[in-house]
Protein backbone atom coordinates (compact mmCIF):
# COMPACT_ATOMS: atom_id res chain seq x y z
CA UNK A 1 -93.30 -139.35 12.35
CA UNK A 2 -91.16 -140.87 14.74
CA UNK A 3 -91.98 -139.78 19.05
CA UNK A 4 -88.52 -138.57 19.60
CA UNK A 5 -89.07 -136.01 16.45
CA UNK A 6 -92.28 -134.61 17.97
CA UNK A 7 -90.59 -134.45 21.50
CA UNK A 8 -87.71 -132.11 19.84
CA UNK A 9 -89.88 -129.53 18.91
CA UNK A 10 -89.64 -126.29 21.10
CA UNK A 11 -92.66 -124.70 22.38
CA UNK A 12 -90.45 -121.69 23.29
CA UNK A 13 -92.17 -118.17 21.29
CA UNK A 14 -89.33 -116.84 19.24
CA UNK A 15 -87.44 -113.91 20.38
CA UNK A 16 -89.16 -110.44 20.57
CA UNK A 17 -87.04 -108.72 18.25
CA UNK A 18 -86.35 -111.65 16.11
CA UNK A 19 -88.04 -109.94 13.39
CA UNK A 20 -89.32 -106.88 14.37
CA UNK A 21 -86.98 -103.59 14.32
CA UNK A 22 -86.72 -101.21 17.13
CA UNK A 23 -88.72 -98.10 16.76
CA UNK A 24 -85.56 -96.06 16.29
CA UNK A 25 -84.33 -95.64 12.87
CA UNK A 26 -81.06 -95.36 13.71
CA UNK A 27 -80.74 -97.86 16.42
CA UNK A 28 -82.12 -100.20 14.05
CA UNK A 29 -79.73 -99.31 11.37
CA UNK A 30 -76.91 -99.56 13.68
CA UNK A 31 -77.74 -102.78 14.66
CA UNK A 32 -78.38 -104.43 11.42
CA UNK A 33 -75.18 -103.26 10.27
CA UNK A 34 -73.71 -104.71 13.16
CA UNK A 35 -75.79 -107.71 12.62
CA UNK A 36 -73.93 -108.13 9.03
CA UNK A 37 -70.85 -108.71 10.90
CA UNK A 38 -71.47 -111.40 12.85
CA UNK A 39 -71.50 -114.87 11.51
CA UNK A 40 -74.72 -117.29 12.33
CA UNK A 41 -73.64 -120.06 14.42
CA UNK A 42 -76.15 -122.93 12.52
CA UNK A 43 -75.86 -121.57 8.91
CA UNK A 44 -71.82 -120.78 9.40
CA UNK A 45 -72.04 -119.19 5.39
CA UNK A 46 -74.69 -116.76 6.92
CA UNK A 47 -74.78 -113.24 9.06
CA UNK A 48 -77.42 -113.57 11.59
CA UNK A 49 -78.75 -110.73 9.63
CA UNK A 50 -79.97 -113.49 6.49
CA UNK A 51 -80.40 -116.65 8.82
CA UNK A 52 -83.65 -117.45 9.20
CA UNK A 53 -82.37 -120.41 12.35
CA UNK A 54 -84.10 -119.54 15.25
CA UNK A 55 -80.12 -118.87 17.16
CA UNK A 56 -79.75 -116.55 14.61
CA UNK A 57 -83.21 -115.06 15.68
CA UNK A 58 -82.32 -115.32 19.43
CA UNK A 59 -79.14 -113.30 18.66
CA UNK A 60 -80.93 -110.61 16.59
CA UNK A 61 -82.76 -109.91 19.34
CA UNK A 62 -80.52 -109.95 21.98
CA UNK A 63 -78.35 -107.94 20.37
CA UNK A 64 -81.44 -105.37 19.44
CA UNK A 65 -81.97 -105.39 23.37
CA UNK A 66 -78.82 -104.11 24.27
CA UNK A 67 -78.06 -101.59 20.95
CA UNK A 68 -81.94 -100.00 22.72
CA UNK A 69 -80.28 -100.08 26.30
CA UNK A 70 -77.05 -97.44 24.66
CA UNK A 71 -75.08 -100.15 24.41
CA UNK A 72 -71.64 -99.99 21.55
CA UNK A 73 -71.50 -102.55 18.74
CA UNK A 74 -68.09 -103.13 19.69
CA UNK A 75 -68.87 -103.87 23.65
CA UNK A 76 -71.57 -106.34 22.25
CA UNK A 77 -69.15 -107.94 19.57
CA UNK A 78 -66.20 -108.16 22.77
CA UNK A 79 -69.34 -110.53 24.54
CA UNK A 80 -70.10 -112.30 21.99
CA UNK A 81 -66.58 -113.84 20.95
CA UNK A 82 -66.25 -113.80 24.48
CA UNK A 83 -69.05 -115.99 24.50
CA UNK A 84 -68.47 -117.86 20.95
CA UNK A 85 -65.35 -117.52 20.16
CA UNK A 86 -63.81 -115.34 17.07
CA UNK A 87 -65.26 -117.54 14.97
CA UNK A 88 -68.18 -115.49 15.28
CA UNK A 89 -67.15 -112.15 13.71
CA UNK A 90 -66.72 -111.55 10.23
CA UNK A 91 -63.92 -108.79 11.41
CA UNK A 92 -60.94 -109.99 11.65
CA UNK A 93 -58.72 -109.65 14.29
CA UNK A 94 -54.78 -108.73 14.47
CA UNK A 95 -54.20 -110.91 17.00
CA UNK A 96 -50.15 -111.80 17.83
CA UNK A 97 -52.00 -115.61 17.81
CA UNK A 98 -53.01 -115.24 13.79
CA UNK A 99 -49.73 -113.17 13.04
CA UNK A 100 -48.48 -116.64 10.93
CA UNK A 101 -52.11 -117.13 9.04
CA UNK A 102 -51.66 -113.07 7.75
CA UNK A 103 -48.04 -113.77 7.08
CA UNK A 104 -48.05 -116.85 4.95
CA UNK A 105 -49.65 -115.61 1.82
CA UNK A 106 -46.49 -113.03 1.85
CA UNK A 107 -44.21 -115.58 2.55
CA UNK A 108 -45.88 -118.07 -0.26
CA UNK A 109 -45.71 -115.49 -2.82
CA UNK A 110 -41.75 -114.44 -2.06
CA UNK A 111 -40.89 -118.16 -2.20
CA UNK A 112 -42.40 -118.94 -5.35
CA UNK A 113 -40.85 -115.44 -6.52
CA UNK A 114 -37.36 -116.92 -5.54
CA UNK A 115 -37.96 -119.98 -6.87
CA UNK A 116 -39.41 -118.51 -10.48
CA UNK A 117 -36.28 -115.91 -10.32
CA UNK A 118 -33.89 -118.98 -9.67
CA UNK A 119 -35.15 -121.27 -12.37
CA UNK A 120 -34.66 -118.24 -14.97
CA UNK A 121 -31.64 -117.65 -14.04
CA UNK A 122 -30.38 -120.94 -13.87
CA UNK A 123 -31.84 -121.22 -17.84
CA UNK A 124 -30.12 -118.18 -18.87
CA UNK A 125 -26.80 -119.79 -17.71
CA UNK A 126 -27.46 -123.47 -19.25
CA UNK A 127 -28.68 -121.35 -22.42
CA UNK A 128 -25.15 -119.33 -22.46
């Protein structure tokens, strides 16, 4: 094994709740749940709820921390894509920005609706 790989390992202990659930029931609930909806930034297919990457871990945690503080899912979702981006959250967002990316499967289905309607109709009049 090469120097530089043995120099890139962390000594850093993982986060403290990583792994391990808060003693509330439903604080814990509430933030799995939450956890569900946001997307791992390593794994990108992943929640940080089924990553097992250790920024998925850190997040877990963090985000355990502040649900046990009283803090809302949705303050802590506001941070994070304030942090990340909206990449992060599986929600999706109804921004005026992504108004075109909700509107073109609409306006890809009424085109090819015109142009299946015109192309029967223009049959039915070569056919007459």
């Amino acid at each position: 094994m090469s120097s530089a790989a043995l120099l890139a390992q962390t000594a850093l202990p993982p986060a403290p709740y990583a792994d391990r659930q808060l003693d509330d029931p439903a604080q814990e609930k509430k933030a799995h749940d939450f956890m569900l909806t946001i997307r791992c930034l390593t794994c990108q297919s992943q929640s940080i709820a089924d990553s097992n990457a250790s920024m998925a871990g850190d997040l877990r945690s963090e985000i355990r921390q502040r649900i046990a503080r009283g803090e809302d899912p949705e303050q802590i979702r506001a941070w994070l894509i304030e942090r990340y981006g909206d990449w992060i959250s599986y929600e999706p967002t109804a921004e005026p920005i992504l108004w075109p990316l909700w509107a073109a499967p609409v306006v890809l289905l009424l085109g090819g609706g015109a142009l299946v309607w015109g192309r029967i109709r223009r049959r039915k009049k070569e056919s007459a």
